[in-house]
PDB file of N, CA and C in Angstrom:
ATOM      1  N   UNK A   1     -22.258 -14.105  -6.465  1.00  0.00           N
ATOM      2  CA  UNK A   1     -21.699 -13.516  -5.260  1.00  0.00           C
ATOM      3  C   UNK A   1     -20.213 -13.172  -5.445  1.00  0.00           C
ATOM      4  N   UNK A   2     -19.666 -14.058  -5.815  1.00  0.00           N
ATOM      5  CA  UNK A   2     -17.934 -13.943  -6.450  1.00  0.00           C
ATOM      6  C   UNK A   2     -17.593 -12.761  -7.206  1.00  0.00           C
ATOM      7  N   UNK A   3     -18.622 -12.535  -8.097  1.00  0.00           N
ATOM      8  CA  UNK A   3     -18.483 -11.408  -9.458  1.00  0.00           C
ATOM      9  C   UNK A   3     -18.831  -9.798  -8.439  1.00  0.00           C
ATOM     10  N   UNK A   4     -19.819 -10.441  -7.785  1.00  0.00           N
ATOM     11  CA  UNK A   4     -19.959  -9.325  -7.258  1.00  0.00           C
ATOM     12  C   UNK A   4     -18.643  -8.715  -5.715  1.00  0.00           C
ATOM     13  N   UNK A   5     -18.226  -9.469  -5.272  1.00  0.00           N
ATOM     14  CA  UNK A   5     -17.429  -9.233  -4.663  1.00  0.00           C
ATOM     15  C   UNK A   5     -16.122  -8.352  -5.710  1.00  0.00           C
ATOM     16  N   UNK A   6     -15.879  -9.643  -6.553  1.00  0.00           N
ATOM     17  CA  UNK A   6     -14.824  -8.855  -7.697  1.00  0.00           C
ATOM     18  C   UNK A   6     -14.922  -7.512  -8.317  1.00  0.00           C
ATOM     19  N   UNK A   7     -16.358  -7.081  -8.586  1.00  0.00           N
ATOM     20  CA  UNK A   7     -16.205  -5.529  -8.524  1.00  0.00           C
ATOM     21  C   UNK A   7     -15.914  -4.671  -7.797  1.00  0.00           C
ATOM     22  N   UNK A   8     -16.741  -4.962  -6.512  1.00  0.00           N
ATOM     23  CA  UNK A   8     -16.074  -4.467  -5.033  1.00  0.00           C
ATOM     24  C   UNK A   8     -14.894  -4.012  -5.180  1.00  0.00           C
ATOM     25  N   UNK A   9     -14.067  -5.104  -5.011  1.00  0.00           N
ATOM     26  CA  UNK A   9     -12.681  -5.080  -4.856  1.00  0.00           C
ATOM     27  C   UNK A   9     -11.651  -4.089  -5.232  1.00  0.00           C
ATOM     28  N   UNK A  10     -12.519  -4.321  -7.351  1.00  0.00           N
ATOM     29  CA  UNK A  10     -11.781  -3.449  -7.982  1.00  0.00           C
ATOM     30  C   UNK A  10     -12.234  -2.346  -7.969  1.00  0.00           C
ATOM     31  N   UNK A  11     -13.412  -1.706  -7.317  1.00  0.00           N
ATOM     32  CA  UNK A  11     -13.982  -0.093  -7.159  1.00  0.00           C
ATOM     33  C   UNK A  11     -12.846   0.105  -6.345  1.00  0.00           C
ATOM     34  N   UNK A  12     -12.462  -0.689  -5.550  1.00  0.00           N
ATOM     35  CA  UNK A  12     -11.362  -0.331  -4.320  1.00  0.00           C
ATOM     36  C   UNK A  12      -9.803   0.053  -4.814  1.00  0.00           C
ATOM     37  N   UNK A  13      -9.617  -1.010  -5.640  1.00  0.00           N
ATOM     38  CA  UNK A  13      -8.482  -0.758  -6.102  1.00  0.00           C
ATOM     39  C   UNK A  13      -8.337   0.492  -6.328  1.00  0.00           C
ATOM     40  N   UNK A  14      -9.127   0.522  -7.582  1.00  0.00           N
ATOM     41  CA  UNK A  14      -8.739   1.535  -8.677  1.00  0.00           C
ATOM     42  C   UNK A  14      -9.101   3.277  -7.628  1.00  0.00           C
ATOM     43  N   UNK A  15      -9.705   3.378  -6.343  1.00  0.00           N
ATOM     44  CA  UNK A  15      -9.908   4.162  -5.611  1.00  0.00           C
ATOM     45  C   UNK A  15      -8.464   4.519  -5.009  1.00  0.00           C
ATOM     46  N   UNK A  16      -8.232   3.139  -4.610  1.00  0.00           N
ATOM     47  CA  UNK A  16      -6.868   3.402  -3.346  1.00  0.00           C
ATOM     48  C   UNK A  16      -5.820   3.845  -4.522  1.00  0.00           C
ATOM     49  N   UNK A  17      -5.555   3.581  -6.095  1.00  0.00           N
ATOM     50  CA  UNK A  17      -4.552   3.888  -6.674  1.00  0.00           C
ATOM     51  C   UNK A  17      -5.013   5.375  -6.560  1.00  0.00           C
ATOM     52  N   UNK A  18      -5.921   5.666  -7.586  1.00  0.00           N
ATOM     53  CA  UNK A  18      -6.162   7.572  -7.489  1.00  0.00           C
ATOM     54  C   UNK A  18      -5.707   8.206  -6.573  1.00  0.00           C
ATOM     55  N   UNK A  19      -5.413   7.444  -5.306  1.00  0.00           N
ATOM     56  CA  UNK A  19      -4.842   8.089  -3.719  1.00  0.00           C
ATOM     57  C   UNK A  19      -3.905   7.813  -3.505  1.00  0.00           C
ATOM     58  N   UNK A  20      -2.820   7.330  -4.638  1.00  0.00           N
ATOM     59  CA  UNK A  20      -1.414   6.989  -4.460  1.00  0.00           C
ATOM     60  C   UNK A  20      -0.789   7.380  -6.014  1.00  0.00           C
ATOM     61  N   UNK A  21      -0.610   8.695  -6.308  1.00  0.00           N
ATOM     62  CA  UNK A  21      -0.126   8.601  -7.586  1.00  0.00           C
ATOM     63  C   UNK A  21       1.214   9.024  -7.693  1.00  0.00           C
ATOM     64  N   UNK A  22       1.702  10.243  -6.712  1.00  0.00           N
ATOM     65  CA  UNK A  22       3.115  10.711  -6.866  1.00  0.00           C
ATOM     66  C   UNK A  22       4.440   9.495  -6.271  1.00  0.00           C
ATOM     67  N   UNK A  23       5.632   9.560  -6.381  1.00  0.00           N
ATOM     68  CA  UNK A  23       6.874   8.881  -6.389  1.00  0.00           C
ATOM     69  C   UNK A  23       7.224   8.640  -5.200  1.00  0.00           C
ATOM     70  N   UNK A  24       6.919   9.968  -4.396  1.00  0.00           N
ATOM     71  CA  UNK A  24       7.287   9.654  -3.095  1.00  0.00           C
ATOM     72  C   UNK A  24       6.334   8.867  -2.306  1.00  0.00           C
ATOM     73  N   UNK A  25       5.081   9.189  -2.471  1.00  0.00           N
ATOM     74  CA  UNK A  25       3.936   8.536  -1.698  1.00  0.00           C
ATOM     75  C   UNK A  25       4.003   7.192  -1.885  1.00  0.00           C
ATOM     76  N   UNK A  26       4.311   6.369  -3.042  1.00  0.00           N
ATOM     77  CA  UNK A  26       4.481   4.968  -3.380  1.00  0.00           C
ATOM     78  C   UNK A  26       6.062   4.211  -2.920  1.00  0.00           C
ATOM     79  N   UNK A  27       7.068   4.837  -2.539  1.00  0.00           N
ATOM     80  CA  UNK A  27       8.675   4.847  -2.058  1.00  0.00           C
ATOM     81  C   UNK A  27       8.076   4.619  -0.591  1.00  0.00           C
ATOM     82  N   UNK A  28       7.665   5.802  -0.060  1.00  0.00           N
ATOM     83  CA  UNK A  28       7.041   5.516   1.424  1.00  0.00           C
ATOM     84  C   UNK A  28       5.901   4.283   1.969  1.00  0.00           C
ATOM     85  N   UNK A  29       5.055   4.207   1.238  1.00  0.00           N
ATOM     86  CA  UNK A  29       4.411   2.756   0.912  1.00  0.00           C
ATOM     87  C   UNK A  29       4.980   1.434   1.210  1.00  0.00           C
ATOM     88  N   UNK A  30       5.968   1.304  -0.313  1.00  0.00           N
ATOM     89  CA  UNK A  30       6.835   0.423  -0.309  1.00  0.00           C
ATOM     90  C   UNK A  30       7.344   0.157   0.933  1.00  0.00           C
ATOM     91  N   UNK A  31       7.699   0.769   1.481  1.00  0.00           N
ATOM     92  CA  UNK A  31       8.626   0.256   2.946  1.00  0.00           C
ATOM     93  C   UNK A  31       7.801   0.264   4.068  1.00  0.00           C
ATOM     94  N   UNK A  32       6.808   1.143   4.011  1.00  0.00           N
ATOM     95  CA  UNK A  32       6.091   1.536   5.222  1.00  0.00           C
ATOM     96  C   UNK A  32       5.214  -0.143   5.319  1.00  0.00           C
ATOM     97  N   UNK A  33       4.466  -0.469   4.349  1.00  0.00           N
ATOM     98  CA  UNK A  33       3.574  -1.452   4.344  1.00  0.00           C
ATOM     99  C   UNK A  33       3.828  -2.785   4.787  1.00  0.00           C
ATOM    100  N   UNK A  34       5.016  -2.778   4.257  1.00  0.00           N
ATOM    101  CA  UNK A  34       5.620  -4.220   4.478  1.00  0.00           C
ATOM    102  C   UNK A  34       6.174  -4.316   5.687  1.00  0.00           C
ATOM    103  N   UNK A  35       7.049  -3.101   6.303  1.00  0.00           N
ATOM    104  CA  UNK A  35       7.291  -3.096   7.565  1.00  0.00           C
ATOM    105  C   UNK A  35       6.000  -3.385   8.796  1.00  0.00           C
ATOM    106  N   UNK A  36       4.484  -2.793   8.577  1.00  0.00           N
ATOM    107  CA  UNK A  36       3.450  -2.843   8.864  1.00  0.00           C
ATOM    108  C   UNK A  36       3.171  -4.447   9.169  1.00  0.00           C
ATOM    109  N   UNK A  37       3.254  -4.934   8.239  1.00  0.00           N
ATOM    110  CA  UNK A  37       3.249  -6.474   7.727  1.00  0.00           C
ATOM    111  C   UNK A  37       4.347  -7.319   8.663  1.00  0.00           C
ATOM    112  N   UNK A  38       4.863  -7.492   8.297  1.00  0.00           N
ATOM    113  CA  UNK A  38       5.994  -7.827   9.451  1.00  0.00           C
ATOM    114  C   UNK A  38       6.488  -7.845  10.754  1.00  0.00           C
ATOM    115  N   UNK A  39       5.446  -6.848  11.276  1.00  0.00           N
ATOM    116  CA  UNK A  39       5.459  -6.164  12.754  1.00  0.00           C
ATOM    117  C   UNK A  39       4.439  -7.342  13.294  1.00  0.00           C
ATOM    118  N   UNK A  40       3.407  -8.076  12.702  1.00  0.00           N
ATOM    119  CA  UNK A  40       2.779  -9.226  12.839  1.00  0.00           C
ATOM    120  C   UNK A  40       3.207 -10.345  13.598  1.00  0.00           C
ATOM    121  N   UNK A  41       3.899 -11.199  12.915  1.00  0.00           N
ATOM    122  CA  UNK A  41       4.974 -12.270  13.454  1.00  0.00           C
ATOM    123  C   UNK A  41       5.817 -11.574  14.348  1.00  0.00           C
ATOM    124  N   UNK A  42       6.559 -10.725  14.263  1.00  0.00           N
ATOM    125  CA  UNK A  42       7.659  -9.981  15.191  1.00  0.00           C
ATOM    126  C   UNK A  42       6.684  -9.916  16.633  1.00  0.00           C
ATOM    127  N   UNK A  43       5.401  -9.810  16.771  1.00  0.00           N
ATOM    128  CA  UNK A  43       4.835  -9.612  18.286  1.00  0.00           C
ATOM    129  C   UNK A  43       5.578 -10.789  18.414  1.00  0.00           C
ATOM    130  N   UNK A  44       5.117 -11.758  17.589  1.00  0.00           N
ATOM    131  CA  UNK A  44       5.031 -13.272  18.744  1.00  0.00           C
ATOM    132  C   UNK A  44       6.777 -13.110  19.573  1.00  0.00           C
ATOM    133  N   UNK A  45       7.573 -12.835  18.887  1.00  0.00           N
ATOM    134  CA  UNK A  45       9.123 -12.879  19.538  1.00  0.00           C
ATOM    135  C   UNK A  45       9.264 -11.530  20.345  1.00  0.00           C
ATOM    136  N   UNK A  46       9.237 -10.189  19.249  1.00  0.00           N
ATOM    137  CA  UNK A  46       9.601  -9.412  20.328  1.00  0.00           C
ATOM    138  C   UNK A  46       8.680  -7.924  20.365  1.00  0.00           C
ATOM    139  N   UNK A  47       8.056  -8.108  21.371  1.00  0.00           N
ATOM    140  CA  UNK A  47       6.962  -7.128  21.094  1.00  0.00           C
ATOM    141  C   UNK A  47       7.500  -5.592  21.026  1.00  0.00           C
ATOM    142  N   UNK A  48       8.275  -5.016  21.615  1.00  0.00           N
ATOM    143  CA  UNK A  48       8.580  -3.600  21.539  1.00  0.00           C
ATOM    144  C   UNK A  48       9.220  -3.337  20.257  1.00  0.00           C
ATOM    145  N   UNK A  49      10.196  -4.383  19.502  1.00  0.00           N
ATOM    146  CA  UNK A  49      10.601  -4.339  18.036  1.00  0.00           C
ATOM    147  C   UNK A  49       9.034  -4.571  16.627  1.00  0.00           C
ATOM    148  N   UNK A  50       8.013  -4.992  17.749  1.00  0.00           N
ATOM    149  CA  UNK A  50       6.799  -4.931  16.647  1.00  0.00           C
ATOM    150  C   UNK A  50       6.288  -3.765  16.644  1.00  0.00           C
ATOM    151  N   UNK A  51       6.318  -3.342  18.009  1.00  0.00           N
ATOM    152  CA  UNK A  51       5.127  -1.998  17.676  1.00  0.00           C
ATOM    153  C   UNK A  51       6.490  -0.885  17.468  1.00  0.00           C
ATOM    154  N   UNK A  52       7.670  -0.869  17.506  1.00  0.00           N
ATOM    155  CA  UNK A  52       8.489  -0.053  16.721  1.00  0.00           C
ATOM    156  C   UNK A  52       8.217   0.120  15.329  1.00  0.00           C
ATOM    157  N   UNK A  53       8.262  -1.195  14.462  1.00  0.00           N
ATOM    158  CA  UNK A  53       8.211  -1.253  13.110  1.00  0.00           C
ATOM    159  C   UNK A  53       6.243  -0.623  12.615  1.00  0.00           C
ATOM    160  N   UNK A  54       5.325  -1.268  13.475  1.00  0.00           N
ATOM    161  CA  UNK A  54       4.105  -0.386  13.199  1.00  0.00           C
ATOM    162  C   UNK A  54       4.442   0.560  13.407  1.00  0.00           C
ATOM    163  N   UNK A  55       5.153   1.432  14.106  1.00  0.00           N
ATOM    164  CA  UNK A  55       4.573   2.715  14.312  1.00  0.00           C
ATOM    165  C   UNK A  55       5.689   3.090  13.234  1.00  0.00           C
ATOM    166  N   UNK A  56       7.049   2.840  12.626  1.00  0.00           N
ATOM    167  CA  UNK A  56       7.687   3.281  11.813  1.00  0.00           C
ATOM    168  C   UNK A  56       7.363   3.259  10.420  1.00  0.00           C
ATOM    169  N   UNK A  57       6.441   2.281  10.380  1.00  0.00           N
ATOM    170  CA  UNK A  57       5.408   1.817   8.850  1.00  0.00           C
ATOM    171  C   UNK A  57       4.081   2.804   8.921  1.00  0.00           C
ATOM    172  N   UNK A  58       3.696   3.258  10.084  1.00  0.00           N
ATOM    173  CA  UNK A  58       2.450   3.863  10.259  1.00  0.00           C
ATOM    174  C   UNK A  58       3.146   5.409   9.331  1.00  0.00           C
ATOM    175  N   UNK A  59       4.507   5.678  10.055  1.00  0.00           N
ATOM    176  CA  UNK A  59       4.784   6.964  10.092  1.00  0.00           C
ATOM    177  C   UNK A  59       5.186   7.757   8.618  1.00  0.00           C
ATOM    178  N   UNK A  60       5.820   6.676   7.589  1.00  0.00           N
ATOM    179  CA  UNK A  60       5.790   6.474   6.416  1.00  0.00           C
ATOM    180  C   UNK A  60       4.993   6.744   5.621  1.00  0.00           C
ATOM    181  N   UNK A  61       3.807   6.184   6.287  1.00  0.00           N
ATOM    182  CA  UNK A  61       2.140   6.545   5.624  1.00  0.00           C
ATOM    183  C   UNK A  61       1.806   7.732   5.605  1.00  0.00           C
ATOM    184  N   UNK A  62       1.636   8.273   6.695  1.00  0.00           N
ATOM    185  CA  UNK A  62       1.350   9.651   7.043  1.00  0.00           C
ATOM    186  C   UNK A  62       2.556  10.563   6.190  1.00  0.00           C
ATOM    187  N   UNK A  63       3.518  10.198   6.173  1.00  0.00           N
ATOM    188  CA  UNK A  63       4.690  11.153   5.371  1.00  0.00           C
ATOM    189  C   UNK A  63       4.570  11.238   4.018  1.00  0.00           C
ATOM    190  N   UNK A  64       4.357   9.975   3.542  1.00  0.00           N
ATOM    191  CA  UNK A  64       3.782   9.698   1.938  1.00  0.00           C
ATOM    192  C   UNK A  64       2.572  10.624   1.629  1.00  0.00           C
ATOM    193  N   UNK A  65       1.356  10.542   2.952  1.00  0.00           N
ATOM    194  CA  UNK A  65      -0.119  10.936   1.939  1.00  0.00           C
ATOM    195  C   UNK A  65       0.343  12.615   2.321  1.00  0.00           C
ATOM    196  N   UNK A  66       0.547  13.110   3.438  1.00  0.00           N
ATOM    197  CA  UNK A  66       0.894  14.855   4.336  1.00  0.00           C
ATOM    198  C   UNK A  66       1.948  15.353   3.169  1.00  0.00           C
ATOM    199  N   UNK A  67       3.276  14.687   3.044  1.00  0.00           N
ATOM    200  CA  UNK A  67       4.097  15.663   2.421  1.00  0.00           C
ATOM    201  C   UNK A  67       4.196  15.464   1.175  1.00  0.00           C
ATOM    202  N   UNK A  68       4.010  14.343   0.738  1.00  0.00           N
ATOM    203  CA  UNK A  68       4.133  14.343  -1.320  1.00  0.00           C
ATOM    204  C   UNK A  68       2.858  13.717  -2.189  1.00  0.00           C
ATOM    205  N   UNK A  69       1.555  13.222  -1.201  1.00  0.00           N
ATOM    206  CA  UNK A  69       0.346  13.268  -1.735  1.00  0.00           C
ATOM    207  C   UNK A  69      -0.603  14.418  -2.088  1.00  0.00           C
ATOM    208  N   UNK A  70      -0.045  15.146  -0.508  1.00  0.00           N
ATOM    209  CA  UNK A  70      -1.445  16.081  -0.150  1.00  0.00           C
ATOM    210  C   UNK A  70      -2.910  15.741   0.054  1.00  0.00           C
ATOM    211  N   UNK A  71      -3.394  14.711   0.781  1.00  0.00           N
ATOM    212  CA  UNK A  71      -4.095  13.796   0.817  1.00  0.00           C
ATOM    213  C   UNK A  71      -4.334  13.046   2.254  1.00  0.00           C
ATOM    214  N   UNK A  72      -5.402  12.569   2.701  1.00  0.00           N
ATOM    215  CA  UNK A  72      -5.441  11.770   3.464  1.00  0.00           C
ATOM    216  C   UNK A  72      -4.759  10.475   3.320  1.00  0.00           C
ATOM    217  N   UNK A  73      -4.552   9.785   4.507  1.00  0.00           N
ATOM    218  CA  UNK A  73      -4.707   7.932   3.856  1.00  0.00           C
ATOM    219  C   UNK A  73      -5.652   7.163   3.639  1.00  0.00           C
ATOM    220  N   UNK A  74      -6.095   6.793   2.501  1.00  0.00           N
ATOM    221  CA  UNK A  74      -7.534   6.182   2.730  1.00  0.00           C
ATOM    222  C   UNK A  74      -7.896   5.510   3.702  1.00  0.00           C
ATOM    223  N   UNK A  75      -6.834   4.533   4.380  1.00  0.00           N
ATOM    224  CA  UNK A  75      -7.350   4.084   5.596  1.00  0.00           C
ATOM    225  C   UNK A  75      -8.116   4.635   6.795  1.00  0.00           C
ATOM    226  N   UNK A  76      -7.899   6.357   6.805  1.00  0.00           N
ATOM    227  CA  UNK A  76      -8.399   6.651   7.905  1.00  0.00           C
ATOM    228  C   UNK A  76      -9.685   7.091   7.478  1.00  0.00           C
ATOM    229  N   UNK A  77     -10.042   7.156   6.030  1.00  0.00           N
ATOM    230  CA  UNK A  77     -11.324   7.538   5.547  1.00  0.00           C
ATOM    231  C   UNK A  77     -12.188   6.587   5.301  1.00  0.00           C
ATOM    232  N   UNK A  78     -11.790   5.325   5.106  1.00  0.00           N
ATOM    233  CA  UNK A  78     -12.340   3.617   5.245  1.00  0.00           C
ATOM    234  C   UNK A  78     -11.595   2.908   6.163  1.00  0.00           C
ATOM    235  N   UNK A  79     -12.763   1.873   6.619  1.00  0.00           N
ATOM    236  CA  UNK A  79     -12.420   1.174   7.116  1.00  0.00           C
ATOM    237  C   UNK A  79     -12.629  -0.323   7.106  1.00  0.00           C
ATOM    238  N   UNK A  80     -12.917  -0.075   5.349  1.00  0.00           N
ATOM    239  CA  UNK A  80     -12.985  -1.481   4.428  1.00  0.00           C
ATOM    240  C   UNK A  80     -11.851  -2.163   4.518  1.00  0.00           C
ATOM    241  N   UNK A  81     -11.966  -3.641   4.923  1.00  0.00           N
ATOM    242  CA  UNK A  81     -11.126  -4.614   4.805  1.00  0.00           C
ATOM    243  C   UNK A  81     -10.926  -4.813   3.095  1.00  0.00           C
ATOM    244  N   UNK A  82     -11.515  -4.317   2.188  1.00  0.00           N
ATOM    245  CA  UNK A  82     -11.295  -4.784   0.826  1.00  0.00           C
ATOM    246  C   UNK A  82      -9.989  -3.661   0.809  1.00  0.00           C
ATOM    247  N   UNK A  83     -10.296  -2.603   1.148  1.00  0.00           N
ATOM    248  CA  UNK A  83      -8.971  -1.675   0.778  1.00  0.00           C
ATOM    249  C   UNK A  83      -8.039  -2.029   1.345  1.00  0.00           C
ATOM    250  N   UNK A  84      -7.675  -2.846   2.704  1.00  0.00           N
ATOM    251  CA  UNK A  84      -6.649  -3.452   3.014  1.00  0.00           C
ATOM    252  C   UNK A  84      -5.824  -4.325   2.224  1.00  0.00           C
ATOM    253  N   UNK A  85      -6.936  -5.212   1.079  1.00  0.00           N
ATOM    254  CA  UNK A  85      -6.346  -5.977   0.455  1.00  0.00           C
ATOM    255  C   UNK A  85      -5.470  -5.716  -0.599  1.00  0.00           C
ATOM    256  N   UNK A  86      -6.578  -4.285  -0.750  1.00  0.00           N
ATOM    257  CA  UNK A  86      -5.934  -3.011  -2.367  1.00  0.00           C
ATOM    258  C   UNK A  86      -4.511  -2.660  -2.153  1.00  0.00           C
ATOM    259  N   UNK A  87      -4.408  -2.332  -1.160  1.00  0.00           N
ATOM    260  CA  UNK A  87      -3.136  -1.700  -0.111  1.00  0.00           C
ATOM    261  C   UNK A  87      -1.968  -2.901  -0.464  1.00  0.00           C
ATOM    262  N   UNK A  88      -2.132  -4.340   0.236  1.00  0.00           N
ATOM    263  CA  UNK A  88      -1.102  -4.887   0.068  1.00  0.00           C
ATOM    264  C   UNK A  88      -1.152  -5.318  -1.492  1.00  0.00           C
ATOM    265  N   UNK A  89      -1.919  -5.765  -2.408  1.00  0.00           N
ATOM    266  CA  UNK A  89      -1.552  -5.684  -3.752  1.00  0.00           C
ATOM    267  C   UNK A  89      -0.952  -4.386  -4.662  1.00  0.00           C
ATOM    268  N   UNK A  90      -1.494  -3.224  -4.157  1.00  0.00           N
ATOM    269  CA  UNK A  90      -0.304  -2.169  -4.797  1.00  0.00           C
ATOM    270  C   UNK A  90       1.223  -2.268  -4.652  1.00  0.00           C
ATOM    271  N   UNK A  91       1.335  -2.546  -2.940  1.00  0.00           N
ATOM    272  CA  UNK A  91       2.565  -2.272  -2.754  1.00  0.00           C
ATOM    273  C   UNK A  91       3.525  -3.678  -3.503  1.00  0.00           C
ATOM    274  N   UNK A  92       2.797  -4.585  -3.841  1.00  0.00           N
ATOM    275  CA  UNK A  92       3.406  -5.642  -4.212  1.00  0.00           C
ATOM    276  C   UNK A  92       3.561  -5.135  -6.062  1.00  0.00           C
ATOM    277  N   UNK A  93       2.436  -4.229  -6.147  1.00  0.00           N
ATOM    278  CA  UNK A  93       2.479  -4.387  -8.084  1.00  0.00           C
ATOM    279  C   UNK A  93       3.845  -3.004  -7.971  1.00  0.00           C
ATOM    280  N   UNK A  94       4.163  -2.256  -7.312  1.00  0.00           N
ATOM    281  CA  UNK A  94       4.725  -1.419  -7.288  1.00  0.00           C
ATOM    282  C   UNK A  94       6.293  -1.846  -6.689  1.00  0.00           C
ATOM    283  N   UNK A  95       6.451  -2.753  -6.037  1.00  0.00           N
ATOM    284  CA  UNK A  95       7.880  -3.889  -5.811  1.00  0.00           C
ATOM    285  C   UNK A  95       7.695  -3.992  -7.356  1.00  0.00           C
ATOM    286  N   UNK A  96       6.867  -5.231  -8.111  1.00  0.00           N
ATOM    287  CA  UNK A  96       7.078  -5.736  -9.398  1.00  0.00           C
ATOM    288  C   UNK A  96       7.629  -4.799 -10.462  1.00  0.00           C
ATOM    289  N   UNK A  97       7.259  -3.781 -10.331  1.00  0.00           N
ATOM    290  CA  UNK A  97       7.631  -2.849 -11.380  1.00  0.00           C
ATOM    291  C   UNK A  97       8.905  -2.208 -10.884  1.00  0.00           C
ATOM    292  N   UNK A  98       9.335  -1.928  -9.625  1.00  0.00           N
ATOM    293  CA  UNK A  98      10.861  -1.981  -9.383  1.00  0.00           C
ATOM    294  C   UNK A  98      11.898  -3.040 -10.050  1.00  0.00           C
ATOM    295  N   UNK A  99      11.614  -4.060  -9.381  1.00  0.00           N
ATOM    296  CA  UNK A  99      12.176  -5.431  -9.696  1.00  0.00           C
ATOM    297  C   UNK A  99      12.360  -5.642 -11.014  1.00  0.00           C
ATOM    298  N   UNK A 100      11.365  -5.343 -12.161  1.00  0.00           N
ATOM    299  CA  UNK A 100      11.709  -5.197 -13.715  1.00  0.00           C
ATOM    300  C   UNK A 100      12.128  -4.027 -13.827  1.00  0.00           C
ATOM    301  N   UNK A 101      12.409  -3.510 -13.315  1.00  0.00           N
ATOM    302  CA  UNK A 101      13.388  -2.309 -13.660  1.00  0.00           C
ATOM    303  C   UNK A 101      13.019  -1.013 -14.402  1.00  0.00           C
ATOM    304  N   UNK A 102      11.196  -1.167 -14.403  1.00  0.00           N
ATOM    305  CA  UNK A 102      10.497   0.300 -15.073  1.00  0.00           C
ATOM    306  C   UNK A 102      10.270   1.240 -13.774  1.00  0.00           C
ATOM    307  N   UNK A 103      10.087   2.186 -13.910  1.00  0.00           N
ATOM    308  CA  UNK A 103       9.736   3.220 -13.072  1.00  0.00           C
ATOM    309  C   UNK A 103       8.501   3.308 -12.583  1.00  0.00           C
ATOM    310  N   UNK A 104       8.561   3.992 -11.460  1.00  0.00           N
ATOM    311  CA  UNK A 104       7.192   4.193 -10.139  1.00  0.00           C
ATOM    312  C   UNK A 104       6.446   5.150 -10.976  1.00  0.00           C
ATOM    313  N   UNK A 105       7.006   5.948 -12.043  1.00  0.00           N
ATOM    314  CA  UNK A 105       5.713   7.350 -12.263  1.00  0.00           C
ATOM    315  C   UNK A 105       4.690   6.280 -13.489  1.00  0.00           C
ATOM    316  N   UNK A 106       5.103   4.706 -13.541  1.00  0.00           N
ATOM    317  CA  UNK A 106       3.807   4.080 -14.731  1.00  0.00           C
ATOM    318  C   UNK A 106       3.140   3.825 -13.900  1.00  0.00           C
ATOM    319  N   UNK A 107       1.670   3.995 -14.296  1.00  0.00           N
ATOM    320  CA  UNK A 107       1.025   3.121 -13.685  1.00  0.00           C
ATOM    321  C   UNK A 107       0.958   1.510 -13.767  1.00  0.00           C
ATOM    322  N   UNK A 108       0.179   0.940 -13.025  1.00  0.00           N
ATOM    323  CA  UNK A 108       0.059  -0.795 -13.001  1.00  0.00           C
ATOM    324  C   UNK A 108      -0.262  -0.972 -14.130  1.00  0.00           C
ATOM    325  N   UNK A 109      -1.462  -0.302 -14.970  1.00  0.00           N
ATOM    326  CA  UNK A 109      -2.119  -0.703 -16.322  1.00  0.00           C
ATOM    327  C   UNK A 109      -1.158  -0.197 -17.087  1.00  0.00           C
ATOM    328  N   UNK A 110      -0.492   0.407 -17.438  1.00  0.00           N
ATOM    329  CA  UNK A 110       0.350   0.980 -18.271  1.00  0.00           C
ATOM    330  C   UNK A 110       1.628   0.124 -18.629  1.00  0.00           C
ATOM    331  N   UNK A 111       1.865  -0.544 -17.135  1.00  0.00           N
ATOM    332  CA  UNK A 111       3.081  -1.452 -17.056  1.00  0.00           C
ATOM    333  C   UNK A 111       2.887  -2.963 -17.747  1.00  0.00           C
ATOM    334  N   UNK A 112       1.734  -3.116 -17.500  1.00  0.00           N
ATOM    335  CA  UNK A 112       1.156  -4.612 -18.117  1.00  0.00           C
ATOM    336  C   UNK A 112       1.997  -6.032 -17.039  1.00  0.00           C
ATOM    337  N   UNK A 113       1.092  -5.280 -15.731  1.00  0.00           N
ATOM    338  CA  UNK A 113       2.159  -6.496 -14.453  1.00  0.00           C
ATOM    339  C   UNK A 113       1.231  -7.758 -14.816  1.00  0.00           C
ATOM    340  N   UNK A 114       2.038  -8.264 -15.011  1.00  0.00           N
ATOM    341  CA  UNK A 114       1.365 -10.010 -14.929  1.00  0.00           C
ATOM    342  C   UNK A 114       2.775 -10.954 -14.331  1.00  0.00           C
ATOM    343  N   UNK A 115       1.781 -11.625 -13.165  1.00  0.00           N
ATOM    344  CA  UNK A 115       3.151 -12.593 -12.309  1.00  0.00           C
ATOM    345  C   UNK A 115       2.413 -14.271 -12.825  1.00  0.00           C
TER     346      UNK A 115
END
């Protein structure tokens, strides 16, 4: 059941990357996602600063896949919780590869991310 989930996953991955390949679309990501993320906890204190940051993380998305993907967001074409997961592990392998100091145009496999 495990193994099979684990393919899942990675059909997903390797889907949601094909739908994130240019510089800008992954820049917009980067900020959009995590802001997304964050808007979470922020209800519990202040709700109009949460759904600010969703809708400013939403808007990111849409700017990333409309103006430098050309592309939908996969999210609105699934509505797999596995691609949610794909979603926040890109944006994290794509921090990592900032943070070491290689560039957004490698891919993850190319970069050899291991944390």
């Amino acid at each position: 059941m495990l193994e099979l989930l684990q393919k899942e996953f990675e059909e997903r991955r390797a889907y949601y990357r094909s739908q994130h390949r240019t510089v800008g679309c992954k820049v917009t990501h980067m900020i959009g996602i995590p802001l997304m993320v964050m808007s979470i906890p922020t209800l519990l204190f202040n709700r109009k600063m949460a759904l600010q940051m969703q809708a400013g993380g939403l808007a990111l998305q849409f700017i990333g896949h409309y103006v430098f993907e050309h592309n939908k967001p996969v999210l609105l074409e699934t509505r797999d919780p596995l691609v949610l997961i794909a979603a926040l592990q890109f944006c994290g392998e794509q921090w990592w590869l900032v943070l070491q100091g290689k560039g957004l145009e490698e891919s993850c496999e190319e970069a050899e991310i291991s944390v």
